[in-house]
C-alpha atoms as a PDB file:
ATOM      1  CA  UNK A   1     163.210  67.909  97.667  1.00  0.00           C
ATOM      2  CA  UNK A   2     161.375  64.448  97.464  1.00  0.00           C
ATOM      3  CA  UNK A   3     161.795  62.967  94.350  1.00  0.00           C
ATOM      4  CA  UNK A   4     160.445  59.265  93.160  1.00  0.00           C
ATOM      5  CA  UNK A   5     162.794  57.817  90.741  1.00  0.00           C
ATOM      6  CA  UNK A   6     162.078  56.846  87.053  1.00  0.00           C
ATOM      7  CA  UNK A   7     165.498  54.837  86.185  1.00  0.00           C
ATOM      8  CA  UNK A   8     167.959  52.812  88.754  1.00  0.00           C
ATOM      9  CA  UNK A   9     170.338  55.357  89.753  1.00  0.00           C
ATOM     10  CA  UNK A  10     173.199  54.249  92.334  1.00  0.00           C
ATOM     11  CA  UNK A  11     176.250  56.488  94.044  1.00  0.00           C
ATOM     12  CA  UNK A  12     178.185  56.353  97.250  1.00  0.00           C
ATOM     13  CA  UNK A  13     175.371  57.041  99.421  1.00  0.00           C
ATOM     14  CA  UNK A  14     172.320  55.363  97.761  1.00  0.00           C
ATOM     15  CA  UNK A  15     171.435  52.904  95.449  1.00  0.00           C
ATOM     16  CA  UNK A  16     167.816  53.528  93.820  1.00  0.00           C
ATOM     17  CA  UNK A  17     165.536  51.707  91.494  1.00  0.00           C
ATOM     18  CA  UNK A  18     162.788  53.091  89.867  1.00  0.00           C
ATOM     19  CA  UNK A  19     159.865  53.658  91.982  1.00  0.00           C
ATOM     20  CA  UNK A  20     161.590  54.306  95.115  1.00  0.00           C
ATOM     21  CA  UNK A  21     161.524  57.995  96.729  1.00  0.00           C
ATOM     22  CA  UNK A  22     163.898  59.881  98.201  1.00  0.00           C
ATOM     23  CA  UNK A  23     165.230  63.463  99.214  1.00  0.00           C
ATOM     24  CA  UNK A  24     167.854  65.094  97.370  1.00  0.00           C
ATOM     25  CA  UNK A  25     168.876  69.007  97.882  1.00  0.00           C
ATOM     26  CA  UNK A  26     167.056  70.846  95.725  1.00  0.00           C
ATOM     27  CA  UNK A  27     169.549  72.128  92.538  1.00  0.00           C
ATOM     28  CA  UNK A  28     170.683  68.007  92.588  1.00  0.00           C
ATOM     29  CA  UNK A  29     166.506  67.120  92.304  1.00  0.00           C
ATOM     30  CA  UNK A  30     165.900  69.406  89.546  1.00  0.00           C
ATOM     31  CA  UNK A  31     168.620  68.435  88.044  1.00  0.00           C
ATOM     32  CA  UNK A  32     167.540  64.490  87.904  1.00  0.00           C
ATOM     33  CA  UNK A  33     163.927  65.497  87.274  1.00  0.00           C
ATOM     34  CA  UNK A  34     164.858  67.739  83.923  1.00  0.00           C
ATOM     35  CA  UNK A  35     167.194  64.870  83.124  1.00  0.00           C
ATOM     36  CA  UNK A  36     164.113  62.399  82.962  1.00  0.00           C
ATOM     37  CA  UNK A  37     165.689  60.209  85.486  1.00  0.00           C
ATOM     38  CA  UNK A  38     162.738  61.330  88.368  1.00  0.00           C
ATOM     39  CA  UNK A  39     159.875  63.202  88.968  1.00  0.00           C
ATOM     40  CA  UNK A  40     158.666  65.367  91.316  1.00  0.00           C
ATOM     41  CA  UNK A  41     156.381  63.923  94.393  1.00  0.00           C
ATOM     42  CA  UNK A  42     153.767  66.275  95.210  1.00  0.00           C
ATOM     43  CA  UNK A  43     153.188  65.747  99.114  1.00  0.00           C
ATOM     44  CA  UNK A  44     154.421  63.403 101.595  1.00  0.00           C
ATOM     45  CA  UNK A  45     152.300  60.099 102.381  1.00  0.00           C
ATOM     46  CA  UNK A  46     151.209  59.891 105.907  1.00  0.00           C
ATOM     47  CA  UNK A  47     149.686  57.233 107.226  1.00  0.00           C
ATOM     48  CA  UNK A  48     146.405  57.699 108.900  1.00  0.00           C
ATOM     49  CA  UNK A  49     144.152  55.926 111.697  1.00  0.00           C
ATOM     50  CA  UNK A  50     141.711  54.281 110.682  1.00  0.00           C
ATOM     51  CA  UNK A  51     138.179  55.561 112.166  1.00  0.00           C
ATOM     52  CA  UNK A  52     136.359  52.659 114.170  1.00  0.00           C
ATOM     53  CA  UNK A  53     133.087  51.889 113.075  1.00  0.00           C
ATOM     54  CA  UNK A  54     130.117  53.019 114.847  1.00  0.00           C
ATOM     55  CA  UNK A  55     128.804  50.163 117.297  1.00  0.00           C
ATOM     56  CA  UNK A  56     125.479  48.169 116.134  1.00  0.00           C
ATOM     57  CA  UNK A  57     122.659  49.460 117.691  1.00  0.00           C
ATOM     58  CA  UNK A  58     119.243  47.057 118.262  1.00  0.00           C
ATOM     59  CA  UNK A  59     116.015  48.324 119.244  1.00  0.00           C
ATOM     60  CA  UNK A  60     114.160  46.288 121.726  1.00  0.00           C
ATOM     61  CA  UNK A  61     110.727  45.741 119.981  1.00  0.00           C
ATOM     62  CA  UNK A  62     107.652  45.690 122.143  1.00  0.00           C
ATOM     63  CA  UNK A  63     109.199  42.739 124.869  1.00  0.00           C
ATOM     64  CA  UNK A  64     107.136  40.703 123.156  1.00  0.00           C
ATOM     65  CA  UNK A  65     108.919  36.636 123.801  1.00  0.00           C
ATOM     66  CA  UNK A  66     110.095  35.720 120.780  1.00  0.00           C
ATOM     67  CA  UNK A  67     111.337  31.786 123.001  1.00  0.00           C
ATOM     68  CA  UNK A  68     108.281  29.370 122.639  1.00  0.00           C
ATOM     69  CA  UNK A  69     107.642  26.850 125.286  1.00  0.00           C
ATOM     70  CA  UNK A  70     108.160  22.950 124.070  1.00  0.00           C
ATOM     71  CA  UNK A  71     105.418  22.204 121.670  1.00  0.00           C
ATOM     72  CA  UNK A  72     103.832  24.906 121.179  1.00  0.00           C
ATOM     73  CA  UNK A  73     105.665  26.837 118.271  1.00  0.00           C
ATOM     74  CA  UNK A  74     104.282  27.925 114.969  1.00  0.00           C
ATOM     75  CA  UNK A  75     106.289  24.892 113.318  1.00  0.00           C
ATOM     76  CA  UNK A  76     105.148  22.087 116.028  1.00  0.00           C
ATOM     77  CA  UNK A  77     102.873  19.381 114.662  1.00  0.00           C
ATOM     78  CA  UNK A  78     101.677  16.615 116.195  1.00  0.00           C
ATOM     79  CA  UNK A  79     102.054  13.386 114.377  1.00  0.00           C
END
């Protein structure tokens, strides 16, 4: 049973601090969790991809030239 720990706890095998999961049988778990030394952990965290973003999409607007010729844009004066 997966247990996350609530106090440091240390023995031959393992030395915990609080915060840190790990599995114990099951009779050793609820004993530490009715103890107040750990609580239960619902499900396992699994790591998951990531979904890519959906490529940009432009629409091509009436092929109209948006490049002006030297001199003869909107912001060309003459002096």
């Amino acid at each position: 049973m997966l247990i996350k720990m609530t106090v440091g706890l240390s023995g031959v095998e393992y030395s915990l601090n609080p915060g840190d999961e790990r599995d114990f049988p099951q009779d050793e778990a609820i004993r530490l969790i009715e103890a107040g030394y750990a609580a239960p952990v619902a499900e396992r965290k699994v790591e998951k991809a990531v979904k890519a973003p959906a490529p940009e999409r432009r629409v091509k607007r009436g092929g109209k030239n948006v490049v002006s010729a030297n001199g003869n844009g909107p912001g060309d004066r003459a002096h």
